[in-house]
N, C-alpha and C. Protein backbone atom coordinates (compact mmCIF):
# COMPACT_ATOMS: atom_id res chain seq x y z
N UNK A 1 66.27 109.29 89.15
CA UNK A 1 65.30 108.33 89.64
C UNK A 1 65.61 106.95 89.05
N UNK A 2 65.64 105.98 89.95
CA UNK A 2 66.04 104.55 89.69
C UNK A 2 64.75 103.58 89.07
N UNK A 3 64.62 103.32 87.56
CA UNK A 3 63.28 102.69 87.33
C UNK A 3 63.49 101.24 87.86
N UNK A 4 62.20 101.17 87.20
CA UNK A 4 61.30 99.57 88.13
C UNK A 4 61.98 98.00 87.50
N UNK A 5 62.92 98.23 86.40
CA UNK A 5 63.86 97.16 86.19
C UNK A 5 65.18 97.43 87.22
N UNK A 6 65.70 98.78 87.03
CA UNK A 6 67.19 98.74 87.56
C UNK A 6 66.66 98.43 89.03
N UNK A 7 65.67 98.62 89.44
CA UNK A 7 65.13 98.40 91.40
C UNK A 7 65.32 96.60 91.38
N UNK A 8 64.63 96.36 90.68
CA UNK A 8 64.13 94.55 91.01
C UNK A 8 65.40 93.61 90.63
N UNK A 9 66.64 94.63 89.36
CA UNK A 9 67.82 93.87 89.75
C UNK A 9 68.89 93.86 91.05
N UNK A 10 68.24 94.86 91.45
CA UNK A 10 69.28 95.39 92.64
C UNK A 10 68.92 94.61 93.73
N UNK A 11 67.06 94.36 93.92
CA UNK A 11 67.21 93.40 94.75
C UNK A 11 67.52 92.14 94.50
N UNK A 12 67.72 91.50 93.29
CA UNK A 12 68.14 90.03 92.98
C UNK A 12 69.48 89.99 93.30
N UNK A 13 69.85 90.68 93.26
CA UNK A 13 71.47 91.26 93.64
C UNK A 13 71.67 90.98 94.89
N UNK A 14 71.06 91.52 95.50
CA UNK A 14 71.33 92.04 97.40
C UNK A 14 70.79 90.30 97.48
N UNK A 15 69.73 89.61 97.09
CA UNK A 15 69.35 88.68 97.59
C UNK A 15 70.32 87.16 97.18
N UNK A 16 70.56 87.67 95.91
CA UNK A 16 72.16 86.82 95.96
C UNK A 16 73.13 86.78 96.66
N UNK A 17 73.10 88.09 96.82
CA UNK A 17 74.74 88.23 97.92
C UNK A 17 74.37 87.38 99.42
N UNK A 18 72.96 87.56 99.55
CA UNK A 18 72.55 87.12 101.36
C UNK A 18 72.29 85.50 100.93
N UNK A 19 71.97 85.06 99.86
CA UNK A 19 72.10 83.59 99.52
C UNK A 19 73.43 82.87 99.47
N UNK A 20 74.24 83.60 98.89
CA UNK A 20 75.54 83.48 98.87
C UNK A 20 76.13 83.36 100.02
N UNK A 21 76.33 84.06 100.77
CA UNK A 21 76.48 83.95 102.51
C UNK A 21 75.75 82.52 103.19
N UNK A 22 74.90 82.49 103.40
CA UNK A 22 73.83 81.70 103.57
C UNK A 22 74.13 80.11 103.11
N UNK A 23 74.80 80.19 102.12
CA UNK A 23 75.27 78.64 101.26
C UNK A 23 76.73 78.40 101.86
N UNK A 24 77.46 79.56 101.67
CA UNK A 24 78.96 79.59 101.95
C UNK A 24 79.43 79.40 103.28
N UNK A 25 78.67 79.59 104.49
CA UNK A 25 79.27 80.04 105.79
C UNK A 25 78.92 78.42 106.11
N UNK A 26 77.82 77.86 106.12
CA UNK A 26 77.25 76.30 106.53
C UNK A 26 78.67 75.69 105.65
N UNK A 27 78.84 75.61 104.38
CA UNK A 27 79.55 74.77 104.07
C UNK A 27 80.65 74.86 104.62
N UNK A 28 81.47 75.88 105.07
CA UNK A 28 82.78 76.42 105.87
C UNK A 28 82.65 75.89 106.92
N UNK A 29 81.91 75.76 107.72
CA UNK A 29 82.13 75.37 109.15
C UNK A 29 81.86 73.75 108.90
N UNK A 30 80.54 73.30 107.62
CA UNK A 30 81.29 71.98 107.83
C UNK A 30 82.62 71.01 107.82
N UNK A 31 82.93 72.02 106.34
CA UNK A 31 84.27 71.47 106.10
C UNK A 31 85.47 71.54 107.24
N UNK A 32 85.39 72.86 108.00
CA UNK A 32 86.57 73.29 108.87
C UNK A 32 86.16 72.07 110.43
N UNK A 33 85.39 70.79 110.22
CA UNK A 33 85.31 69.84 110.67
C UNK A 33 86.07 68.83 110.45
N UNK A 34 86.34 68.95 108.90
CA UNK A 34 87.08 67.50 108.34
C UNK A 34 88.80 68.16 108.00
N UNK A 35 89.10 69.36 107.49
CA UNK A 35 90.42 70.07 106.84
C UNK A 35 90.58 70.98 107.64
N UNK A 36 91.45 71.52 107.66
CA UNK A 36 92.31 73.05 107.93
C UNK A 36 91.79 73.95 107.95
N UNK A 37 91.19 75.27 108.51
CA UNK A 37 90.22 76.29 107.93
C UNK A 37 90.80 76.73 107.06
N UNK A 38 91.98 77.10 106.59
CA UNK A 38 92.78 77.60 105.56
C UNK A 38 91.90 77.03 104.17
N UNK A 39 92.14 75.56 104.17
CA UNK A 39 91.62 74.45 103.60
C UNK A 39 90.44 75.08 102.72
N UNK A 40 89.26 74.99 103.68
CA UNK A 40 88.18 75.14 104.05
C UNK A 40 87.57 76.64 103.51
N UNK A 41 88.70 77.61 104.18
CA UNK A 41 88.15 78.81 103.19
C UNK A 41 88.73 79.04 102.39
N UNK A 42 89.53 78.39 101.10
CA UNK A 42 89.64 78.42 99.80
C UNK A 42 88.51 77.58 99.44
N UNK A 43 88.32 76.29 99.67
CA UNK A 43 86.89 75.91 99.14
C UNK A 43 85.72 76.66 98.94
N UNK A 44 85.59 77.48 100.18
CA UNK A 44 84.45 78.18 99.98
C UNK A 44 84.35 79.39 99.22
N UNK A 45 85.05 79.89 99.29
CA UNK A 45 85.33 80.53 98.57
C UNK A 45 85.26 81.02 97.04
N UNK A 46 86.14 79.79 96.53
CA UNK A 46 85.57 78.93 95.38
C UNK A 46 84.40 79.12 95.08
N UNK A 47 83.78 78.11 95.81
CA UNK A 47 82.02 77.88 95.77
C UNK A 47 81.41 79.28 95.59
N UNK A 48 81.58 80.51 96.64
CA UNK A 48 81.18 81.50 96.23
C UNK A 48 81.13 82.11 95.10
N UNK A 49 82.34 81.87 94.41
CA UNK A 49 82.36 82.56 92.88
C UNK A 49 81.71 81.99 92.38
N UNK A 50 81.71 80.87 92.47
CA UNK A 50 80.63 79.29 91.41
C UNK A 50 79.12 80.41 91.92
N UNK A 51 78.97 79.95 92.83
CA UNK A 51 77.42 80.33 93.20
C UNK A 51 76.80 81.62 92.66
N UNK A 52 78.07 82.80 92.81
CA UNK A 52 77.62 83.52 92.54
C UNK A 52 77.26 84.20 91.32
N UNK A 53 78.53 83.48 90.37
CA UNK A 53 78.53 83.85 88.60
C UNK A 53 77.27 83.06 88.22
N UNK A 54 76.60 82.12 88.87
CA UNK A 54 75.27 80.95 88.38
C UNK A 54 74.27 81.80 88.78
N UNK A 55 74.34 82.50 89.26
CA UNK A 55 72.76 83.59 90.13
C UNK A 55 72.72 84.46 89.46
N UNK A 56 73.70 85.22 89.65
CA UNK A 56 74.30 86.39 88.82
C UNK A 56 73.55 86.40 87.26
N UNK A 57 74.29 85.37 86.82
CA UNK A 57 74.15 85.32 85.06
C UNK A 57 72.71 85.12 85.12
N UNK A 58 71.77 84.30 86.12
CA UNK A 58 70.98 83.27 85.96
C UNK A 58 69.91 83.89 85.90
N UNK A 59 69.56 84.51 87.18
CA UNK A 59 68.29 84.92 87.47
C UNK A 59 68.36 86.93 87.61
N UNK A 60 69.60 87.06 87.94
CA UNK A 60 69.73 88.66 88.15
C UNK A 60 69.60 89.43 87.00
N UNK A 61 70.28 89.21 85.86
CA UNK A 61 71.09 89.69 84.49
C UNK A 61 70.17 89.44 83.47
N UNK A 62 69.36 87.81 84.00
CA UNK A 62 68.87 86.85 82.57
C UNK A 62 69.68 86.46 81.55
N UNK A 63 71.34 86.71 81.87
CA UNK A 63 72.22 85.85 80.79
C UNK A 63 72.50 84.50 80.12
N UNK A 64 73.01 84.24 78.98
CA UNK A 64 73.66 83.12 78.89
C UNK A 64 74.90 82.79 79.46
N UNK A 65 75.18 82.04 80.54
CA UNK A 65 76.56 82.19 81.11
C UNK A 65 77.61 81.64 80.18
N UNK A 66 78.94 81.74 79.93
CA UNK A 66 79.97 80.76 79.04
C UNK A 66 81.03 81.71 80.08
N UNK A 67 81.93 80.42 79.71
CA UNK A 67 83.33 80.35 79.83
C UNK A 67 84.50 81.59 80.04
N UNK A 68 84.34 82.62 78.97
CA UNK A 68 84.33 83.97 78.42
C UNK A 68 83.91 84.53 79.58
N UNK A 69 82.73 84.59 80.15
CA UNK A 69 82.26 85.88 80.61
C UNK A 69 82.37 85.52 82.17
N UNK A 70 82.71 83.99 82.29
CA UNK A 70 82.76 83.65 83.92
C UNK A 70 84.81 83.79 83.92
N UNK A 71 85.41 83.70 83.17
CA UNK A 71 86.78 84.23 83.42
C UNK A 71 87.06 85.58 83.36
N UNK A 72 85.93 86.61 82.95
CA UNK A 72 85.95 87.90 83.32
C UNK A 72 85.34 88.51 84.68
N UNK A 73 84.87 87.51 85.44
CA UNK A 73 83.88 87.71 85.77
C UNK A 73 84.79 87.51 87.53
């Protein structure tokens, strides 16, 4: 049985991942306006990891994020 912490991270989780999407796909199609989509989806891409190690650590986990744990990450 899954308790009432491991539930409410799982949805901060799932709701990151659909935020994550949500941030990433708008910025892709703007950019793939001005650069290359190639371009465009390494940027975003990018951004995704950014976005997502900042949510992740932030609000999902309740971590301190550093350096360390976002190059493991």
């Amino acid at each position: 049985m899954i308790n009432k912490e491991t539930k409410q991270r799982l949805t901060k989780f799932v709701v990151g991942g659909v935020l994550n999407n949500a941030i990433v796909y708008p910025v892709y199609l703007f950019l793939n306006c001005f650069i290359s989509y190639q371009a465009a989806f390494i940027v975003c891409y990018c951004v995704g990891i950014l976005w997502s190690y900042w949510f992740n650590t932030r609000y999902v986990f309740r971590t301190q994020g550093n350096w360390r744990s976002f190059a493991v990450f």
